[in-house]
C-alpha atoms as a PDB file:
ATOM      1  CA  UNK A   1     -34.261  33.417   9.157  1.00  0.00           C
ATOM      2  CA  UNK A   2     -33.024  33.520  12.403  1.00  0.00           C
ATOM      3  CA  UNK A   3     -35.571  35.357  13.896  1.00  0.00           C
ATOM      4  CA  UNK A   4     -38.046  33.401  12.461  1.00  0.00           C
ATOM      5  CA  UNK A   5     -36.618  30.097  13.712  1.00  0.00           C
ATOM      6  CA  UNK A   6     -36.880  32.181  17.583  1.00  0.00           C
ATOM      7  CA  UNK A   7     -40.457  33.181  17.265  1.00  0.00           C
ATOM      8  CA  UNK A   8     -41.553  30.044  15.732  1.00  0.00           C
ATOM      9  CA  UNK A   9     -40.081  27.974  18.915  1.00  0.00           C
ATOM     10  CA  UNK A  10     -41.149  30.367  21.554  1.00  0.00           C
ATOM     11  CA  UNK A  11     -44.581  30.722  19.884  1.00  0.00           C
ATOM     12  CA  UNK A  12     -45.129  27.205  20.046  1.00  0.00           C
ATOM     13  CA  UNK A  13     -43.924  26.905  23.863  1.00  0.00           C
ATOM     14  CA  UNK A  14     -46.104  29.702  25.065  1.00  0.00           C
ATOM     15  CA  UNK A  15     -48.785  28.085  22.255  1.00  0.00           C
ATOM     16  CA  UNK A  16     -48.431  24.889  24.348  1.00  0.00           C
ATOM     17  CA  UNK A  17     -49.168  26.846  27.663  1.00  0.00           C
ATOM     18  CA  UNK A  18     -51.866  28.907  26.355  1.00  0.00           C
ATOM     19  CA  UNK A  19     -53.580  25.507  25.244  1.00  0.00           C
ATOM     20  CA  UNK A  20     -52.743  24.072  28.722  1.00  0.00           C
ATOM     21  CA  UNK A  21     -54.119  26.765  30.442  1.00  0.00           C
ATOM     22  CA  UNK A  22     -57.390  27.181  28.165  1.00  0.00           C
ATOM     23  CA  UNK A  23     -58.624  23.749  28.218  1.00  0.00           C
ATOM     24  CA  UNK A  24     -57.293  22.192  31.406  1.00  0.00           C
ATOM     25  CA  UNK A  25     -57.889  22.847  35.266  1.00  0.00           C
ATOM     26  CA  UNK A  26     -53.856  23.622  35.570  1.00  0.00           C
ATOM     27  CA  UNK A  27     -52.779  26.849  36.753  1.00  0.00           C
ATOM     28  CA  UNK A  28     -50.451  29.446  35.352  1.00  0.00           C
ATOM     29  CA  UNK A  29     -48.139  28.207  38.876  1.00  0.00           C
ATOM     30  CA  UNK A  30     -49.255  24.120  37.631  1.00  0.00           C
ATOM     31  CA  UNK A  31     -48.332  25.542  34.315  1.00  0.00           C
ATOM     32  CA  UNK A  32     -44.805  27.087  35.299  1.00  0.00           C
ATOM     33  CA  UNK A  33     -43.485  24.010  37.014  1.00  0.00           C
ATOM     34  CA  UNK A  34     -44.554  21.509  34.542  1.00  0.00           C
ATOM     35  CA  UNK A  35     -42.240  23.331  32.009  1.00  0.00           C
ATOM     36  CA  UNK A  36     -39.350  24.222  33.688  1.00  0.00           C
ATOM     37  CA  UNK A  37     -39.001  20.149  34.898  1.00  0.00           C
ATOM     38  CA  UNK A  38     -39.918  19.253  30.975  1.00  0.00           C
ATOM     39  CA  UNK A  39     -36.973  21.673  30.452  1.00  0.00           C
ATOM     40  CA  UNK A  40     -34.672  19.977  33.023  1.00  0.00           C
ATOM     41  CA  UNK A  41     -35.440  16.696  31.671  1.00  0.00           C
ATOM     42  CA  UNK A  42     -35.163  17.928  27.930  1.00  0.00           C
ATOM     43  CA  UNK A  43     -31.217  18.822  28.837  1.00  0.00           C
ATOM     44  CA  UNK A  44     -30.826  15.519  30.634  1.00  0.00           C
ATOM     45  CA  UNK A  45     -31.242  13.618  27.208  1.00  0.00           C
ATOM     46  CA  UNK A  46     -29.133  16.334  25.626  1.00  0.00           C
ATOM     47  CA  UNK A  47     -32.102  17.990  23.440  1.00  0.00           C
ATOM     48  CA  UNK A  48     -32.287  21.036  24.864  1.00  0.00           C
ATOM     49  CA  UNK A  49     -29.040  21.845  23.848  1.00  0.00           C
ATOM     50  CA  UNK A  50     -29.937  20.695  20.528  1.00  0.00           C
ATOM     51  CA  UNK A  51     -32.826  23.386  20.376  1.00  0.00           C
ATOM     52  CA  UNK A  52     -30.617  25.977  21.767  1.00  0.00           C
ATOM     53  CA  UNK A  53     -28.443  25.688  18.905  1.00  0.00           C
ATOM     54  CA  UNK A  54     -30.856  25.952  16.502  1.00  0.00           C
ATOM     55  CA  UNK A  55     -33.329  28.214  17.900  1.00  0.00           C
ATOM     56  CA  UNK A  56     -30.928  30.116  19.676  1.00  0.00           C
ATOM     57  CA  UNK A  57     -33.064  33.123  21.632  1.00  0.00           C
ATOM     58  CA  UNK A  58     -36.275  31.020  20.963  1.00  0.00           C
ATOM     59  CA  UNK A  59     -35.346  28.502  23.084  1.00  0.00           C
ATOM     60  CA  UNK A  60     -33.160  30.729  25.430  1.00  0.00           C
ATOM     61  CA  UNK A  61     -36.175  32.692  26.568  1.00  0.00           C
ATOM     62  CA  UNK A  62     -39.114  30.882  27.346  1.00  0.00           C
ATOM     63  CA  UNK A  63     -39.136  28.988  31.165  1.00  0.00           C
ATOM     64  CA  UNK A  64     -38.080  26.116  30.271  1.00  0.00           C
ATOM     65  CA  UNK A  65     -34.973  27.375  30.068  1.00  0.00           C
ATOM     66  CA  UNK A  66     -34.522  28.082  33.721  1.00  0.00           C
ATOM     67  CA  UNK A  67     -35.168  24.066  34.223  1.00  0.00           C
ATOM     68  CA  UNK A  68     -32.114  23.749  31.499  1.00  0.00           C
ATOM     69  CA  UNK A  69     -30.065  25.754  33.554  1.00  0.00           C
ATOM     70  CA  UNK A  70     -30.811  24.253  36.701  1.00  0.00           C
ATOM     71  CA  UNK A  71     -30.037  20.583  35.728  1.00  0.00           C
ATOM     72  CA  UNK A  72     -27.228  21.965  33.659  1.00  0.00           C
ATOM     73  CA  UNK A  73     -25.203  23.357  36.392  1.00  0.00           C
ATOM     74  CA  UNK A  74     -25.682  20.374  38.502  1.00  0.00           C
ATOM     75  CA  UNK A  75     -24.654  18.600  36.245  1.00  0.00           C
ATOM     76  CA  UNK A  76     -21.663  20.405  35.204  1.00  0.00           C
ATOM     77  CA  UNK A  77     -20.816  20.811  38.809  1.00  0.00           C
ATOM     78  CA  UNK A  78     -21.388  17.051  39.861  1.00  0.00           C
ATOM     79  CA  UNK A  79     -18.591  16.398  37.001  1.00  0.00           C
ATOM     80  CA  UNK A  80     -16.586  17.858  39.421  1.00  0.00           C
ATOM     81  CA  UNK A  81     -17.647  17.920  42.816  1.00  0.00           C
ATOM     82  CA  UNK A  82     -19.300  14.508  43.058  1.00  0.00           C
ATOM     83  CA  UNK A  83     -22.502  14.032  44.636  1.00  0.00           C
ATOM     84  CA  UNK A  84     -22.263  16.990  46.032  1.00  0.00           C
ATOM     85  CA  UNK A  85     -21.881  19.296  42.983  1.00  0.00           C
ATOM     86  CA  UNK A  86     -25.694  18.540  42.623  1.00  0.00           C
ATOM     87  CA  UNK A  87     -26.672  20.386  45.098  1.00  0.00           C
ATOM     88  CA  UNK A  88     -23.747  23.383  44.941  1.00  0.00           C
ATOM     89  CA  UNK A  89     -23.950  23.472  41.191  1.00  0.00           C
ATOM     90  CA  UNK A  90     -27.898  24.018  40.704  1.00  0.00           C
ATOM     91  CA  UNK A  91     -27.796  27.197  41.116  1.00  0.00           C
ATOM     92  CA  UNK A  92     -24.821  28.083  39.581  1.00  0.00           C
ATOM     93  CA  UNK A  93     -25.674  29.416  36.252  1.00  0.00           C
ATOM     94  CA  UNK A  94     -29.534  30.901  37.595  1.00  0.00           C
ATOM     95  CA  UNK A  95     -27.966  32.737  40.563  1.00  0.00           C
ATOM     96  CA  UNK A  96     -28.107  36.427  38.801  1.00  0.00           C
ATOM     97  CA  UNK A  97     -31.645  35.807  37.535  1.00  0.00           C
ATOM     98  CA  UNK A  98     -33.050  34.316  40.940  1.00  0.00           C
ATOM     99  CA  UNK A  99     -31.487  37.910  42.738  1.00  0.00           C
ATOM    100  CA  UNK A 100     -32.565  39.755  40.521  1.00  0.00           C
ATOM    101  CA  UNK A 101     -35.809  38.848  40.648  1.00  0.00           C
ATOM    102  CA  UNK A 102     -36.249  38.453  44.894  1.00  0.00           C
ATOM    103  CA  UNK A 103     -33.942  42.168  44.720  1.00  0.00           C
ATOM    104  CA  UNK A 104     -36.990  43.496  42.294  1.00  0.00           C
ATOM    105  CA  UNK A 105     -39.776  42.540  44.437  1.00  0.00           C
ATOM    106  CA  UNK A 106     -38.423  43.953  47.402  1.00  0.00           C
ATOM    107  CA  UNK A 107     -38.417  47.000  45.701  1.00  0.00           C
ATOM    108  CA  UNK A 108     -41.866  47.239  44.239  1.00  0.00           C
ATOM    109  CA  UNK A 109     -42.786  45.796  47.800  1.00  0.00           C
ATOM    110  CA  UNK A 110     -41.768  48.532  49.477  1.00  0.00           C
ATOM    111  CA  UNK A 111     -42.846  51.794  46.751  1.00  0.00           C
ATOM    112  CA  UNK A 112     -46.069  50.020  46.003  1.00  0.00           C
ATOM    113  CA  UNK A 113     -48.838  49.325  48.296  1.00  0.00           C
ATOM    114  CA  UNK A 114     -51.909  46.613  47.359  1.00  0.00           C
ATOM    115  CA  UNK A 115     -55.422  47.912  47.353  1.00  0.00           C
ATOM    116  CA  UNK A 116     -57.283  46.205  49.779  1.00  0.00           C
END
């Protein structure tokens, strides 16, 4: 049931995008933003956690989730920190994905070349 419950919420998010995409002028980068602020302001009401509990890896996976983590750590951090835990704390709990992903582009950078 549990992996039924995933696919059925990260179906319907990428379902959402595909439809986006498909019968709007957005672009996959329009597309990208758009959920991972819906995402950010989904935790700021508290229902993102809600979905993460119950979907569990359906909701952990899709982008939105990166705008949950964002807003999540600065929150968390501005419990703490003040005003200025909003801007120390937002990257907090995406800091591992973001170098790993500017680490992996190097890399293909320089062992691939483009075409033209």
């Amino acid at each position: 049931m549990d992996y039924l419950l995933a696919f059925v919420c990260c179906g319907s998010i990428c379902l959402i995008a595909q439809l986006l995409y498909d019968h709007t002028k957005l672009t996959a980068g329009h597309i990208t933003s758009l959920f991972v602020v819906l995402g950010a302001a989904l935790d700021t009401f508290g229902i993102y956690d809600w979905l993460l509990d119950h979907f569990q890896a359906g909701a952990a996976l899709p982008i939105t989730s990166f705008g949950h983590s964002l807003i999540h750590g600065a929150l968390k951090a501005a419990e703490t920190k003040g005003i200025f835990g909003i801007l120390l704390g937002t990257f907090d709990l995406t800091a591992a994905g973001i170098t790993a992903g500017i680490l992996f582009a190097f890399i293909a950078a320089v062992f691939f070349r483009p075409k033209s």
